[in-house]
Protein backbone atom coordinates (compact mmCIF):
# COMPACT_ATOMS: atom_id res chain seq x y z
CA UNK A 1 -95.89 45.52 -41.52
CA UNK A 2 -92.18 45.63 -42.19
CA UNK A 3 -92.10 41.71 -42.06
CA UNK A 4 -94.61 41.55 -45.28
CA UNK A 5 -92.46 44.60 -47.11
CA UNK A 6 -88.98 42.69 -46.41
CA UNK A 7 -90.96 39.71 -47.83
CA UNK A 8 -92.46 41.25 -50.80
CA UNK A 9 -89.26 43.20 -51.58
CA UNK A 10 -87.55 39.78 -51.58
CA UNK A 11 -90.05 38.43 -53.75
CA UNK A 12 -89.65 41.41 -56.64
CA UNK A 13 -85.63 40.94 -56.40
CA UNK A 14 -86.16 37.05 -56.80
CA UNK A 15 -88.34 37.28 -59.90
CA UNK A 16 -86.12 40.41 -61.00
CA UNK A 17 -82.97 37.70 -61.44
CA UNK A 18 -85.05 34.73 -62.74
CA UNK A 19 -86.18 37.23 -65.39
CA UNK A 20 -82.19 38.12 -66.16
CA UNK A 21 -81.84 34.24 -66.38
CA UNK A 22 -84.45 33.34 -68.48
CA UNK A 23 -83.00 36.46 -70.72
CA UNK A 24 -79.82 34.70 -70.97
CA UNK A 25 -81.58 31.50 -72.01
CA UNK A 26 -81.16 29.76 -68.89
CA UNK A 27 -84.82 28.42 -68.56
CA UNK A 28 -84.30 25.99 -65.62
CA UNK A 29 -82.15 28.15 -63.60
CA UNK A 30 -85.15 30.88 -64.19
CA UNK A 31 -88.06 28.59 -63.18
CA UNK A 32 -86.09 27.30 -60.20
CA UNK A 33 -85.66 31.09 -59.40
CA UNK A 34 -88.85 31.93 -59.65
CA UNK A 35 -89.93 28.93 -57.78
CA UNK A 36 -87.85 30.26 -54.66
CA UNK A 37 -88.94 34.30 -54.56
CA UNK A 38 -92.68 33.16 -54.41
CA UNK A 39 -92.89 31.39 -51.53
CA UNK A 40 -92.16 34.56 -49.66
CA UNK A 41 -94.49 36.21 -51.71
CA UNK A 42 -97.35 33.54 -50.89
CA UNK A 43 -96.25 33.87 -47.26
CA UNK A 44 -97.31 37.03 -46.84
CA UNK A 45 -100.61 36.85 -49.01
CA UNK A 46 -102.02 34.21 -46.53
CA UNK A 47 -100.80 36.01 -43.43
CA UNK A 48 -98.04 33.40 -42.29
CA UNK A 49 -95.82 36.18 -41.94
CA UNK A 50 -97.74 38.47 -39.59
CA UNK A 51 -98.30 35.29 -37.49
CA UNK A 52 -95.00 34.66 -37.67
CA UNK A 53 -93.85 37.98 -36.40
CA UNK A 54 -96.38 38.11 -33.85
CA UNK A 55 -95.56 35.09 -32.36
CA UNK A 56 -91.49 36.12 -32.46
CA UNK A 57 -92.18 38.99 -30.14
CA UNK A 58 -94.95 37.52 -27.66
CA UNK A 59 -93.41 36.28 -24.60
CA UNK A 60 -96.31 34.36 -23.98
CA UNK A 61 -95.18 31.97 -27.10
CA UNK A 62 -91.52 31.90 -26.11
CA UNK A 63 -92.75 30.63 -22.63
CA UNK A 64 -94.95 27.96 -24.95
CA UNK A 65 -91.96 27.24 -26.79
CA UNK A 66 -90.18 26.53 -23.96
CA UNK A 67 -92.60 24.10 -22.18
CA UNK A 68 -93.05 22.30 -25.30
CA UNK A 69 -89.11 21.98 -25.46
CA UNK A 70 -89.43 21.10 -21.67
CA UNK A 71 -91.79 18.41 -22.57
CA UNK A 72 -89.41 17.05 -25.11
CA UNK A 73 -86.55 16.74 -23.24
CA UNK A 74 -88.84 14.97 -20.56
CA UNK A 75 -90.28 12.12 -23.66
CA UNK A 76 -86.09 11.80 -24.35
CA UNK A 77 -84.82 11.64 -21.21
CA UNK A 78 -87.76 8.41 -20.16
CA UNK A 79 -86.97 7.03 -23.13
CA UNK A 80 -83.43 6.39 -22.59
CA UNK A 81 -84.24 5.22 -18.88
CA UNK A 82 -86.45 2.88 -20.37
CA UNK A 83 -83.88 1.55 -22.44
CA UNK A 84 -81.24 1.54 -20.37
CA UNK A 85 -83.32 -0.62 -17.97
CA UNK A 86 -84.35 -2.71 -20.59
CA UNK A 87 -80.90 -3.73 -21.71
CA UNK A 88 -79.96 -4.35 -18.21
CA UNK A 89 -82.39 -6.49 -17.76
CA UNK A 90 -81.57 -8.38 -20.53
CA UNK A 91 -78.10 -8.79 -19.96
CA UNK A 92 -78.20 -10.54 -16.69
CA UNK A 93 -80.76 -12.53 -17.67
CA UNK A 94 -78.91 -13.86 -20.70
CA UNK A 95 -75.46 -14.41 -19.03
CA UNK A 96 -77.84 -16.75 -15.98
CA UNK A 97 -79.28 -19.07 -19.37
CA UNK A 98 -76.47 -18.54 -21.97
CA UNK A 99 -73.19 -21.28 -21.80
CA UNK A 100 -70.57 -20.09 -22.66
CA UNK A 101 -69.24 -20.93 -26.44
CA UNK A 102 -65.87 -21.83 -25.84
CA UNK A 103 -65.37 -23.42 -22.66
CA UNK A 104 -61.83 -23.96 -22.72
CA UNK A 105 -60.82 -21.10 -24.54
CA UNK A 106 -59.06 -19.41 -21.60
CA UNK A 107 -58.08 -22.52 -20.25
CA UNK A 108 -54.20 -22.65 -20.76
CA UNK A 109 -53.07 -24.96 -24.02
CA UNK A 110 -52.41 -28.22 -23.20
CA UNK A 111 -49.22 -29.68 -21.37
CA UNK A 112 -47.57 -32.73 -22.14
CA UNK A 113 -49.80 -34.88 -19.33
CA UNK A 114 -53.04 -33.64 -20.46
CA UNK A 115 -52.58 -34.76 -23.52
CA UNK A 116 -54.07 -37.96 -25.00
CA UNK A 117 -52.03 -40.81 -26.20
CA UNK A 118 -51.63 -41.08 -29.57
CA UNK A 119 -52.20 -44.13 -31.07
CA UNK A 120 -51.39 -47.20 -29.22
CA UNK A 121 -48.52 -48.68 -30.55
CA UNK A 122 -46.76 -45.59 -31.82
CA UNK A 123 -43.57 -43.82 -29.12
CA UNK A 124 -43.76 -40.59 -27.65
CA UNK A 125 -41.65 -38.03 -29.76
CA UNK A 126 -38.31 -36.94 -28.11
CA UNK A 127 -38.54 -33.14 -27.66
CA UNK A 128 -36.14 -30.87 -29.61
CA UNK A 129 -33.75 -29.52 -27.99
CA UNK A 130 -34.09 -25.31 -27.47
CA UNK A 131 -37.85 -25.47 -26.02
CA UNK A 132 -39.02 -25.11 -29.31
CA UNK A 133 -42.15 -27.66 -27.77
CA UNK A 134 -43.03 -24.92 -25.47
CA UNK A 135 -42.88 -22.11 -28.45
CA UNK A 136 -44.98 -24.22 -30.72
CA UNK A 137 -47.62 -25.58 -28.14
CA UNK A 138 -50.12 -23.15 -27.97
CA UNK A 139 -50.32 -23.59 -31.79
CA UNK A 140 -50.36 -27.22 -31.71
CA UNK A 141 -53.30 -27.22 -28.96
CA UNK A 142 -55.22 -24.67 -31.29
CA UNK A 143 -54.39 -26.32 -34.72
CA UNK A 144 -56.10 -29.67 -32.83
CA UNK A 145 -58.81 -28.03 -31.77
CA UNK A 146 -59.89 -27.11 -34.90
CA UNK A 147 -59.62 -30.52 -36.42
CA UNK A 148 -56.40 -29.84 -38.06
């Protein structure tokens, strides 16, 4: 009973201020006004309200709301075992079949025996003095890589 008066009091002071608007020529602002202080109007002429407050002081429906709450923390909770499972699974079985892309990439750059002879009638390079060879080497063994 004092649900559907709060309601319909709400309702009266809604259309009250969307009358004030629409006084002051503000048409929208009144229809979107009046739009807002019916619903709890309609609420209470088809009895929502009353169900409403029924149900907020049953214990039996708190109990109800608490198994279904239950239940969806159960469906959440499998869920994210099933995933977890599933991406498990998939990661071993993709590091067994996959190759790796870059075979060599963590193999240290290469030193001066491993690599090949230029071409054959040219001389090896002397190597400038201050170990600038060993600065640059990692670059060189990258830049070759590539194809550059």
């Amino acid at each position: 009973m004092i649900a559907e008066t709060v309601c319909s009091a709400v309702a009266a002071a809604g259309l009250g201020i969307a009358a004030v608007s629409a006084f002051r020529r503000r048409f929208l602002t009144a229809a979107r006004i009046a739009a807002y202080a019916l619903v709890p109007l309609g609420l209470v002429m088809t009895g929502a309200v009353e169900w409403a407050a029924d149900t907020a002081f049953s214990p039996v429906a708190w109990a109800g709301f608490g198994v279904l709450g239950g239940a969806w923390l159960l469906f959440l909770a499998t869920r994210a075992v099933e995933r977890r499972r599933k991406s498990k699974g998939r990661a071993v079985a993709g590091a067994a079949q996959q190759d790796p892309v870059a075979p060599r990439a963590s193999a240290p750059s290469l030193g001066p025996a491993d690599r090949p002879a230029g071409r054959p009638g040219t001389k090896p390079q002397a190597a400038p003095r201050g170990g600038a060879t060993d600065d640059f080497s990692d670059i060189e063994a990258i830049l070759k890589k590539h194809g550059i």
